[in-house]
N, C-alpha and C. Protein backbone atom coordinates (compact mmCIF):
# COMPACT_ATOMS: atom_id res chain seq x y z
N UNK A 1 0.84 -1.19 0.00
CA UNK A 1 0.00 0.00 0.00
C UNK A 1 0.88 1.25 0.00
N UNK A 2 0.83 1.95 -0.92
CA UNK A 2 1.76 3.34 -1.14
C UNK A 2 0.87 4.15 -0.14
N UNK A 3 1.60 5.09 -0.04
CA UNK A 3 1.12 6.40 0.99
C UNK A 3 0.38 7.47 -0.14
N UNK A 4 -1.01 7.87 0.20
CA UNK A 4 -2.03 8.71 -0.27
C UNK A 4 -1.19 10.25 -0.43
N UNK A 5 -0.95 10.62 0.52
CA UNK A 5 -0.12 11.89 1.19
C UNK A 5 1.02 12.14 0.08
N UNK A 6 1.17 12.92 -1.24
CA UNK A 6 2.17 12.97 -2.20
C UNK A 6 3.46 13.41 -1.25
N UNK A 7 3.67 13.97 -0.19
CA UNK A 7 5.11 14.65 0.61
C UNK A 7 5.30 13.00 1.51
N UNK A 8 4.47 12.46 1.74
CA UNK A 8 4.57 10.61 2.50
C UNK A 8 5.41 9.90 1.10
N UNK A 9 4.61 9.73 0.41
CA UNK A 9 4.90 8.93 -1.26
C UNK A 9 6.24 9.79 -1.47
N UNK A 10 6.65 10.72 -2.11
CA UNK A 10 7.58 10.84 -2.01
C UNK A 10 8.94 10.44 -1.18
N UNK A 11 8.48 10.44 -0.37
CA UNK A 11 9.83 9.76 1.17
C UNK A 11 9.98 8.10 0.84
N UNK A 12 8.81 7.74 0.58
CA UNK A 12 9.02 6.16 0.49
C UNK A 12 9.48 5.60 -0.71
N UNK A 13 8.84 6.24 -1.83
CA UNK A 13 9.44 5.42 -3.24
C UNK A 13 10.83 6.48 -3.14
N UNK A 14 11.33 7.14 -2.97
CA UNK A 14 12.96 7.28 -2.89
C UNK A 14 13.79 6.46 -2.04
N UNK A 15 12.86 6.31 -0.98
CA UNK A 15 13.07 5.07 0.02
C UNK A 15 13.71 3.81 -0.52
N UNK A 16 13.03 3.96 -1.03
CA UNK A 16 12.46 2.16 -1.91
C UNK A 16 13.55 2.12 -3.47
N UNK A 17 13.52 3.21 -3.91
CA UNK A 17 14.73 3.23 -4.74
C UNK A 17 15.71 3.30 -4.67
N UNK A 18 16.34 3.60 -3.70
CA UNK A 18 17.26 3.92 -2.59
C UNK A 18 18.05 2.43 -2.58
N UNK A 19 16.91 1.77 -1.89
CA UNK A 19 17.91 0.50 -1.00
C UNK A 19 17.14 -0.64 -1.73
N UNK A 20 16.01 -1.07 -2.79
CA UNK A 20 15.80 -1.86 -2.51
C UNK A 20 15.62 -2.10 -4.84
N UNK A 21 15.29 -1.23 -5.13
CA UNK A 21 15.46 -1.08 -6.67
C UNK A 21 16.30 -0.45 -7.53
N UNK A 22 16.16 -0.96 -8.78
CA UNK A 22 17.60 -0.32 -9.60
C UNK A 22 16.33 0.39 -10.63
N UNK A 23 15.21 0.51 -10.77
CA UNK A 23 14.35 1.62 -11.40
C UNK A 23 13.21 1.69 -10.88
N UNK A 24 12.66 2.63 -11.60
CA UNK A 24 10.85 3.44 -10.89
C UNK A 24 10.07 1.80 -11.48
N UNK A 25 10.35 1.27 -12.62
CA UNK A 25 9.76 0.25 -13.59
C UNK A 25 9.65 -1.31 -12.83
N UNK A 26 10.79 -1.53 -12.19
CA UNK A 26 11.29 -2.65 -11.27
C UNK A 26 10.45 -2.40 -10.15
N UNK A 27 10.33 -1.25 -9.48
CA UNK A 27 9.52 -1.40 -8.44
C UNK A 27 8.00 -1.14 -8.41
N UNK A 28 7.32 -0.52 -9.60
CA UNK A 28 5.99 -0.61 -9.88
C UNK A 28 5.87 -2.38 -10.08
N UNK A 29 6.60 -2.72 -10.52
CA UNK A 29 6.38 -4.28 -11.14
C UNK A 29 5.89 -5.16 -9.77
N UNK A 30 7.10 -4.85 -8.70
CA UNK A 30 7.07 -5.57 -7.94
C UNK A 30 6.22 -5.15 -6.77
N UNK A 31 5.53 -4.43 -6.76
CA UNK A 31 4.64 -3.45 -5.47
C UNK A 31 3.12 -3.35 -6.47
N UNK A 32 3.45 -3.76 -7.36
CA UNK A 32 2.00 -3.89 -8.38
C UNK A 32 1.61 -2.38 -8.09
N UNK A 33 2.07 -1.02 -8.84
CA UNK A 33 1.63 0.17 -8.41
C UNK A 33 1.78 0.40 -9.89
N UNK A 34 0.83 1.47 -10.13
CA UNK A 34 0.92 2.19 -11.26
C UNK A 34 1.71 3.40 -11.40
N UNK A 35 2.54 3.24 -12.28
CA UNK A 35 3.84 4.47 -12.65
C UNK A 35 3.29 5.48 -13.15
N UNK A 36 2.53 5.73 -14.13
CA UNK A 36 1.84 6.81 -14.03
C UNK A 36 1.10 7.58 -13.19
N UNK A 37 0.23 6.99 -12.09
CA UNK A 37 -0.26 7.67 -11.20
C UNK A 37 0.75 8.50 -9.92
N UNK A 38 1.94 7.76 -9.61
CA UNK A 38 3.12 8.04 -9.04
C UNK A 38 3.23 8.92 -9.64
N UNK A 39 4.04 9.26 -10.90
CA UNK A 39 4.41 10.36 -11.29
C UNK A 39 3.76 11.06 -11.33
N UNK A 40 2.61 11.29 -11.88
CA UNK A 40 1.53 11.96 -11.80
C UNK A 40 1.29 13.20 -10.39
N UNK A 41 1.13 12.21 -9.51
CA UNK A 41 1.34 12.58 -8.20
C UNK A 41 2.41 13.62 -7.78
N UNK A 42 3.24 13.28 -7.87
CA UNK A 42 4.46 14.04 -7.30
C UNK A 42 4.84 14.76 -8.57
N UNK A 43 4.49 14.76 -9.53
CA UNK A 43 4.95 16.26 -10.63
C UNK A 43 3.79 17.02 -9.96
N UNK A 44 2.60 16.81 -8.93
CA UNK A 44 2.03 17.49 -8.52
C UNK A 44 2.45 18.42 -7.61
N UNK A 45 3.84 18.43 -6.75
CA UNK A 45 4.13 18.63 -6.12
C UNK A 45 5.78 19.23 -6.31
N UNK A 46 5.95 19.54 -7.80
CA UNK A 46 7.21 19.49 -8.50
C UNK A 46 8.43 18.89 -8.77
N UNK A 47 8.11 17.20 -8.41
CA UNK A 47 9.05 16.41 -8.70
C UNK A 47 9.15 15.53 -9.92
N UNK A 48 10.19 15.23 -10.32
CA UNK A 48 10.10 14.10 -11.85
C UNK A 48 10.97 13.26 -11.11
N UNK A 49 10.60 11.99 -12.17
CA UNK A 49 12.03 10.89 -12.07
C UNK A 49 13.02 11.09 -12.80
N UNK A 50 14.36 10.87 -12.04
CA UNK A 50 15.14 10.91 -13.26
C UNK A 50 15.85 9.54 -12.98
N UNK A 51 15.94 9.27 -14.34
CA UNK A 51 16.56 7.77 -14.38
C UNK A 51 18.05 7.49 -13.85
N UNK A 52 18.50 8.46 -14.52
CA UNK A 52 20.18 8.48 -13.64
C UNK A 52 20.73 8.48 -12.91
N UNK A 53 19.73 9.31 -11.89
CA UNK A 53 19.76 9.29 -10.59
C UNK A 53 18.93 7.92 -9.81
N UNK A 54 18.14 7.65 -10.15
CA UNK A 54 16.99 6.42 -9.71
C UNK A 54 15.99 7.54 -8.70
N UNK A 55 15.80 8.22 -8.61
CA UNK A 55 15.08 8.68 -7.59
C UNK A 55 13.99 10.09 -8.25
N UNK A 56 13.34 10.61 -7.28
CA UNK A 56 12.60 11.69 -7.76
C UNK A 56 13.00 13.04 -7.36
N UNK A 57 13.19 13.78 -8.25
CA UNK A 57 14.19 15.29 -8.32
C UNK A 57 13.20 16.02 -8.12
């Protein structure tokens, strides 16, 4: 269950990319979450993914 709260969600999928995935793609897969709504979310809040980094800028 991801966190509703986009400033919560944010903390955790960096979390989660952090220590436990090597992309945003790998861990939608494995948490069965939709990547678009994530992003979605948090460009709400002025963040993107960037791949290079693995995390949300």
């Amino acid at each position: 269950m991801l966190p509703k709260d986009p400033v919560m969600l944010l903390s955790f999928v960096n979390m989660k990319l952090r220590d436990f995935y090597g992309s945003l793609e790998k861990m939608c897969e494995d948490l069965d979450a939709d990547k678009k709504e994530i992003e979605d979310k948090l460009a709400g809040i002025g963040y993107h993914y960037d791949e290079e980094k693995n995390q949300f800028v």
